[in-house]
N, C-alpha and C. Protein backbone atom coordinates (compact mmCIF):
# COMPACT_ATOMS: atom_id res chain seq x y z
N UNK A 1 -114.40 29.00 -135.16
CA UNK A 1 -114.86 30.16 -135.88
C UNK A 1 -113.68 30.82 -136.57
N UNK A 2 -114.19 31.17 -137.97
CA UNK A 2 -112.65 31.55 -138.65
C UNK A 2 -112.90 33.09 -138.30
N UNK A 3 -111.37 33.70 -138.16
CA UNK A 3 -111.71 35.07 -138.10
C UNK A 3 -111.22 36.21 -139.36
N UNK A 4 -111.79 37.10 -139.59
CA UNK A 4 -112.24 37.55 -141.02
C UNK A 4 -111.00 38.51 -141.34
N UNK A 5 -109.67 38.07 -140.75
CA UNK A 5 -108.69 38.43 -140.87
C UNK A 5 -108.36 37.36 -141.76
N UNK A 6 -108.02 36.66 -141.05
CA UNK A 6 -107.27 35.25 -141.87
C UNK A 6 -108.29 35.11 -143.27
N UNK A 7 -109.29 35.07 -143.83
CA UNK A 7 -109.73 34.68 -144.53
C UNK A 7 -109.68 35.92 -146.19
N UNK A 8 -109.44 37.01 -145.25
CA UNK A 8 -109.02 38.29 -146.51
C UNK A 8 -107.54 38.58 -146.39
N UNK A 9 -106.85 37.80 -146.26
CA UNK A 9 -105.24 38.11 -145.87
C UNK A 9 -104.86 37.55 -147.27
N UNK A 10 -104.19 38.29 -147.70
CA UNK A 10 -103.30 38.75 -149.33
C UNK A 10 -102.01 37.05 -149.68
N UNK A 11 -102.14 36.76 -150.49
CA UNK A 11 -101.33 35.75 -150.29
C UNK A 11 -99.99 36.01 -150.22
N UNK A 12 -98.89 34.89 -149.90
CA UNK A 12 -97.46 35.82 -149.36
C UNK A 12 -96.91 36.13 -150.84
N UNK A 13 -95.94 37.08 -150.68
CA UNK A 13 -95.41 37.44 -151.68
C UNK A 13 -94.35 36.62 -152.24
N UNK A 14 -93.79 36.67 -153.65
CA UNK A 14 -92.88 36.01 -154.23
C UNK A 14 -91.77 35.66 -153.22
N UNK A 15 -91.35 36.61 -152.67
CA UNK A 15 -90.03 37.17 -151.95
C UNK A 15 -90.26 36.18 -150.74
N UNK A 16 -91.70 36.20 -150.42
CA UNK A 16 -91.81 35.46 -148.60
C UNK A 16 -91.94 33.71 -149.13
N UNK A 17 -92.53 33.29 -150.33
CA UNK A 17 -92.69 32.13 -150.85
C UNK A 17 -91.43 31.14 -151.32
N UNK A 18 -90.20 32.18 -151.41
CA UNK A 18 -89.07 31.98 -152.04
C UNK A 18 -88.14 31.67 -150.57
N UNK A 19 -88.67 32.63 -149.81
CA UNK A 19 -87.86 32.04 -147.88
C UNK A 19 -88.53 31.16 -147.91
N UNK A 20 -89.74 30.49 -148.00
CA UNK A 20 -90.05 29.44 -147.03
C UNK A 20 -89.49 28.31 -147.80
N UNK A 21 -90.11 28.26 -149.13
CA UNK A 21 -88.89 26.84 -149.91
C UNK A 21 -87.30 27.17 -149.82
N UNK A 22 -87.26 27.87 -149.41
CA UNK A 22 -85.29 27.70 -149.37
C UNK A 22 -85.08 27.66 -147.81
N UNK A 23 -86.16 27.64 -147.03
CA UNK A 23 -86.20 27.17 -145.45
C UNK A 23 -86.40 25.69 -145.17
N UNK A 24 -87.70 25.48 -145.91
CA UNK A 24 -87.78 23.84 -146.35
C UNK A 24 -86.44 23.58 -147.05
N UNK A 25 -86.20 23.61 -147.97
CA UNK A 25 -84.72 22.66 -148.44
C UNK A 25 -83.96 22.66 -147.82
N UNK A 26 -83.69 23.56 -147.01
CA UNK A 26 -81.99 23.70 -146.18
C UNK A 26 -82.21 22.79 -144.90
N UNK A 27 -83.40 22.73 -144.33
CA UNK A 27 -83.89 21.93 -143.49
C UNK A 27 -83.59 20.19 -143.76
N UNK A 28 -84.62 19.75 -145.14
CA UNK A 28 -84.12 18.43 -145.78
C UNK A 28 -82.75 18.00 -146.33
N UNK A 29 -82.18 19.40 -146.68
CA UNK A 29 -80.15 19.02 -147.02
C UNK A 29 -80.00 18.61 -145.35
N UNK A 30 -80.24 19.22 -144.58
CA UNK A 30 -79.24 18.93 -143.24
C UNK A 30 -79.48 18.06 -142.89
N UNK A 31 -81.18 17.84 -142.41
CA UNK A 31 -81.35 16.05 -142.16
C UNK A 31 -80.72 15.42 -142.90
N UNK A 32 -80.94 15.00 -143.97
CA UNK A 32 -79.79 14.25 -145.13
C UNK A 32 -78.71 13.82 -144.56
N UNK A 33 -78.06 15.30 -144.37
CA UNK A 33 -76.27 15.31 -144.52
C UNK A 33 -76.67 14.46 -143.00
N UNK A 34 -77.08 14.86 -142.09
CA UNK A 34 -77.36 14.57 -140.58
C UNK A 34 -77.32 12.99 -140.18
N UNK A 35 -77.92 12.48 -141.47
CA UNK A 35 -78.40 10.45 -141.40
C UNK A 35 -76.90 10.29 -142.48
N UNK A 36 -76.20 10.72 -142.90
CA UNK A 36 -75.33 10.08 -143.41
C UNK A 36 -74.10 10.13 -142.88
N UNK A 37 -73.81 11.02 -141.94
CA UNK A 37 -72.72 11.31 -141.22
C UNK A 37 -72.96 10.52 -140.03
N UNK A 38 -74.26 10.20 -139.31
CA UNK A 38 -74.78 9.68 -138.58
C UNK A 38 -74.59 8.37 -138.97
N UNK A 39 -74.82 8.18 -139.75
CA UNK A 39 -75.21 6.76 -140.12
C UNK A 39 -73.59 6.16 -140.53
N UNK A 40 -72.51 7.04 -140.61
CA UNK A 40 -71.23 6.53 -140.87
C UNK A 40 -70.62 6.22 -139.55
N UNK A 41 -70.41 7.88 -138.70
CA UNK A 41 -70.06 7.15 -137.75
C UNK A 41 -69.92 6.51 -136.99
N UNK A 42 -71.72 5.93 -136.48
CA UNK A 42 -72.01 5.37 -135.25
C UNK A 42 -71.60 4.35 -135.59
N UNK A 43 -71.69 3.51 -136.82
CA UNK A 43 -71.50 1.73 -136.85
C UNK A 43 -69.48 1.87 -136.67
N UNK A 44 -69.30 2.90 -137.85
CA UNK A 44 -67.89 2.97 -137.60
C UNK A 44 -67.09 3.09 -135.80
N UNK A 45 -67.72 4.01 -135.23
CA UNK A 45 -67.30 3.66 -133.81
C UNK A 45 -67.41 2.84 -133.15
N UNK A 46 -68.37 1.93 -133.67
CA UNK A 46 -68.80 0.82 -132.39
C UNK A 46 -67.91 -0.58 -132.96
N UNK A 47 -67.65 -0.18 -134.56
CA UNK A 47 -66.68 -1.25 -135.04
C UNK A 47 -65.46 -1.10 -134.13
N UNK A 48 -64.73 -0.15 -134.53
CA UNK A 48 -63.46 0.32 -133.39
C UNK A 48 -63.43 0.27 -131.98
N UNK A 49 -64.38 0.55 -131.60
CA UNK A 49 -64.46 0.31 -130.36
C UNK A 49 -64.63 -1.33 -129.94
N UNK A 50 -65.32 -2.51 -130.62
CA UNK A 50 -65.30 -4.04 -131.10
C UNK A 50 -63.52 -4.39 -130.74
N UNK A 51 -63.07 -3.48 -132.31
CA UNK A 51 -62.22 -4.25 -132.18
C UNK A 51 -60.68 -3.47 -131.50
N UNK A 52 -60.67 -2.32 -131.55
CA UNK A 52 -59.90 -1.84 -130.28
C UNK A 52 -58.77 -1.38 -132.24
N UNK A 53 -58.91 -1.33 -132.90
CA UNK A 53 -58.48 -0.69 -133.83
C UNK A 53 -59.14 -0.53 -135.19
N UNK A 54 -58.38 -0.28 -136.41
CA UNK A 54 -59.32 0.53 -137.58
C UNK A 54 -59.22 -0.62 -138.59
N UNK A 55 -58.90 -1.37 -138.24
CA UNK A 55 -58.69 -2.99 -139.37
C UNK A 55 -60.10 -3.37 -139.56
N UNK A 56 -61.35 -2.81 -139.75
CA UNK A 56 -62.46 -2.96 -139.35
C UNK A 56 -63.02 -3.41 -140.67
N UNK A 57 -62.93 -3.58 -141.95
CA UNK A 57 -63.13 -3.56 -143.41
C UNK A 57 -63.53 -5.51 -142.83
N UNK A 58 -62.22 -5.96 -142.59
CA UNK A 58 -62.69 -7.46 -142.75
C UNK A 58 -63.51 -8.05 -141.59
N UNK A 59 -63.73 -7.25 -140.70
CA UNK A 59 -64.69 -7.51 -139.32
C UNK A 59 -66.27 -7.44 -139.95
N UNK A 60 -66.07 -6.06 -140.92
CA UNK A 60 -67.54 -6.15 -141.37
C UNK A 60 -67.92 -6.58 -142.51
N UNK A 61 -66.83 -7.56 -142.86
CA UNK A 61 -67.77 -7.83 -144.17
C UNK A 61 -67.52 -9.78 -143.46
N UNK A 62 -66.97 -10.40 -142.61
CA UNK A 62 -67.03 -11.25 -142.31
C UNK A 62 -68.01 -11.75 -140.93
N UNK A 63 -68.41 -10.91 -139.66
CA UNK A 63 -69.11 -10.90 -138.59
C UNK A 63 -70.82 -10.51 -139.07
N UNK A 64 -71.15 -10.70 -138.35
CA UNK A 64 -72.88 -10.64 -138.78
C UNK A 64 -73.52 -9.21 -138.32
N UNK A 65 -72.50 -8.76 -137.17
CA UNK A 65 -72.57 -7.35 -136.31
C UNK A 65 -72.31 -6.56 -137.27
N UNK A 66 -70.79 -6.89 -137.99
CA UNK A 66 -70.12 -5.92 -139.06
C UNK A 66 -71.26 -5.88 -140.09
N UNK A 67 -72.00 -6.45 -140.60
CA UNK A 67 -72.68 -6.68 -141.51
C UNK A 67 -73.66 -5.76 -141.26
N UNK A 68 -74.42 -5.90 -139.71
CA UNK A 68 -75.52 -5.11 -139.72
C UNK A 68 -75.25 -3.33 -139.32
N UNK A 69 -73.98 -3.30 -139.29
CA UNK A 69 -73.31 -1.75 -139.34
C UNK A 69 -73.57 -1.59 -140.43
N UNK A 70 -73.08 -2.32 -141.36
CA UNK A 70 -72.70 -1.69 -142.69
C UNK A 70 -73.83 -1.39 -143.60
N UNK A 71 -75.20 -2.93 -143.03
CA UNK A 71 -76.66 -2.23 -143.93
C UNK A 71 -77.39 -0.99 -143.13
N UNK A 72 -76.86 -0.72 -141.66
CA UNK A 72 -77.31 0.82 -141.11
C UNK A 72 -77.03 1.68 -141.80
N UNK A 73 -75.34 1.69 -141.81
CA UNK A 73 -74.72 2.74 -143.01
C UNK A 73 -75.43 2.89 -144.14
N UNK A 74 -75.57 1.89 -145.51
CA UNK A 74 -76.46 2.11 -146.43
C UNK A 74 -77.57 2.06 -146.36
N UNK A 75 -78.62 1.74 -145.14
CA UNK A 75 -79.80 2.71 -145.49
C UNK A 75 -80.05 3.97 -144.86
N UNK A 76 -78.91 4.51 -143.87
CA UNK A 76 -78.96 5.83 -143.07
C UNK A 76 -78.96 6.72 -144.79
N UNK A 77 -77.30 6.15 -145.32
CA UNK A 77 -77.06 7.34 -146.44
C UNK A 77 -78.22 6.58 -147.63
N UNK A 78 -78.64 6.37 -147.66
CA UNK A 78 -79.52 6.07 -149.05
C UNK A 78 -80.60 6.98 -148.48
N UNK A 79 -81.31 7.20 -147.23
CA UNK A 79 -82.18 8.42 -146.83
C UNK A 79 -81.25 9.39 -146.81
N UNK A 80 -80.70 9.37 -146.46
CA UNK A 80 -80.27 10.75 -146.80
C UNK A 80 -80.34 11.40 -148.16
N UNK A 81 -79.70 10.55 -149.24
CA UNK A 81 -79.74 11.06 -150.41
C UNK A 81 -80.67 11.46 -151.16
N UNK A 82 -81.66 10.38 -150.67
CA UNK A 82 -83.30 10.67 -150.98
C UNK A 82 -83.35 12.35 -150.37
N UNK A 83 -83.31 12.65 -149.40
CA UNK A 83 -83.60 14.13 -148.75
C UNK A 83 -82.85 14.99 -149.23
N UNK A 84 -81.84 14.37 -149.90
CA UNK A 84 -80.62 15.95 -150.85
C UNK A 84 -81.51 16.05 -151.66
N UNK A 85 -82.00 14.66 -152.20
CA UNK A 85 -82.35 15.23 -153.69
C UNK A 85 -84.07 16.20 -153.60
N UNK A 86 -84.43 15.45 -152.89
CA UNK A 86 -86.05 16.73 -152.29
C UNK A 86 -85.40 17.36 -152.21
N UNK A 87 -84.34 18.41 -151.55
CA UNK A 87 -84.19 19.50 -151.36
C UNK A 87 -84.01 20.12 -152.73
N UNK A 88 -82.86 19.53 -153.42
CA UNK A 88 -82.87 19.80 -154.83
C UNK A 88 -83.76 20.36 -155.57
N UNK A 89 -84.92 19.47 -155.33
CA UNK A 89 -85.75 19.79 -156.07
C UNK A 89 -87.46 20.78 -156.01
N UNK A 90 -87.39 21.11 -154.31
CA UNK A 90 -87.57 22.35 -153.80
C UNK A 90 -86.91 23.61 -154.16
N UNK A 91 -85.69 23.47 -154.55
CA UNK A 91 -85.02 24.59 -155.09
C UNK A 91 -85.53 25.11 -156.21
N UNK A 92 -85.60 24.07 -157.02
CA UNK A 92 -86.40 24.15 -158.79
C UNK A 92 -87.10 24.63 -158.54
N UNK A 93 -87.93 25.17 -157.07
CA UNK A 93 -89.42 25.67 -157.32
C UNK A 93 -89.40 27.30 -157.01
N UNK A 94 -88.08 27.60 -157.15
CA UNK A 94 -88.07 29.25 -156.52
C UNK A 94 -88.46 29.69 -157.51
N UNK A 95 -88.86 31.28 -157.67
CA UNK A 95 -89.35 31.86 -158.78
C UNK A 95 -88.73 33.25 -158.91
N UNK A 96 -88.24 33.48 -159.67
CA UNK A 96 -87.66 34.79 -160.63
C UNK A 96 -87.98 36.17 -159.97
């Protein structure tokens, strides 16, 4: 049963419409930033930790492990970027 509050309630104002998309975006920037920092370090640590130093460039482009770090890395940050740019473009939607 709807109650006859909710159904005559004023829509939000510019001001409250303008927090919630700049609540949504800041939300999708951080996930973002969150899978790309994420997504750098973990393969990067577990390389170093492999190989017990940072010479790790020819481990991952020659081992099959290194390899599957490195396509984590590019599809952690390729979502991510996808989610900067939604946020981006949540922004475009504030209003004057």
């Amino acid at each position: 049963m709807v109650n006859d509050n909710e159904t005559n309630a004023p829509p939000p104002s510019k001001a409250a419409r303008n927090e919630q998309i700049k609540v949504n975006a800041t939300f999708l920037n951080n996930l973002g930033v969150a899978l790309i920092v994420g997504g750098f370090f973990v393969p990067y640590i577990g390389v170093v930790e492999r190989l017990g130093s940072a010479s790790s460039i020819a481990y991952l482009l020659s081992h099959r492990e290194g390899q599957l770090y490195l396509v984590m890395f590019m599809a952690s940050a390729a979502v991510g970027l996808v989610l900067h740019v939604a946020a981006a473009k949540l922004v475009e939607r504030l209003e004057d």
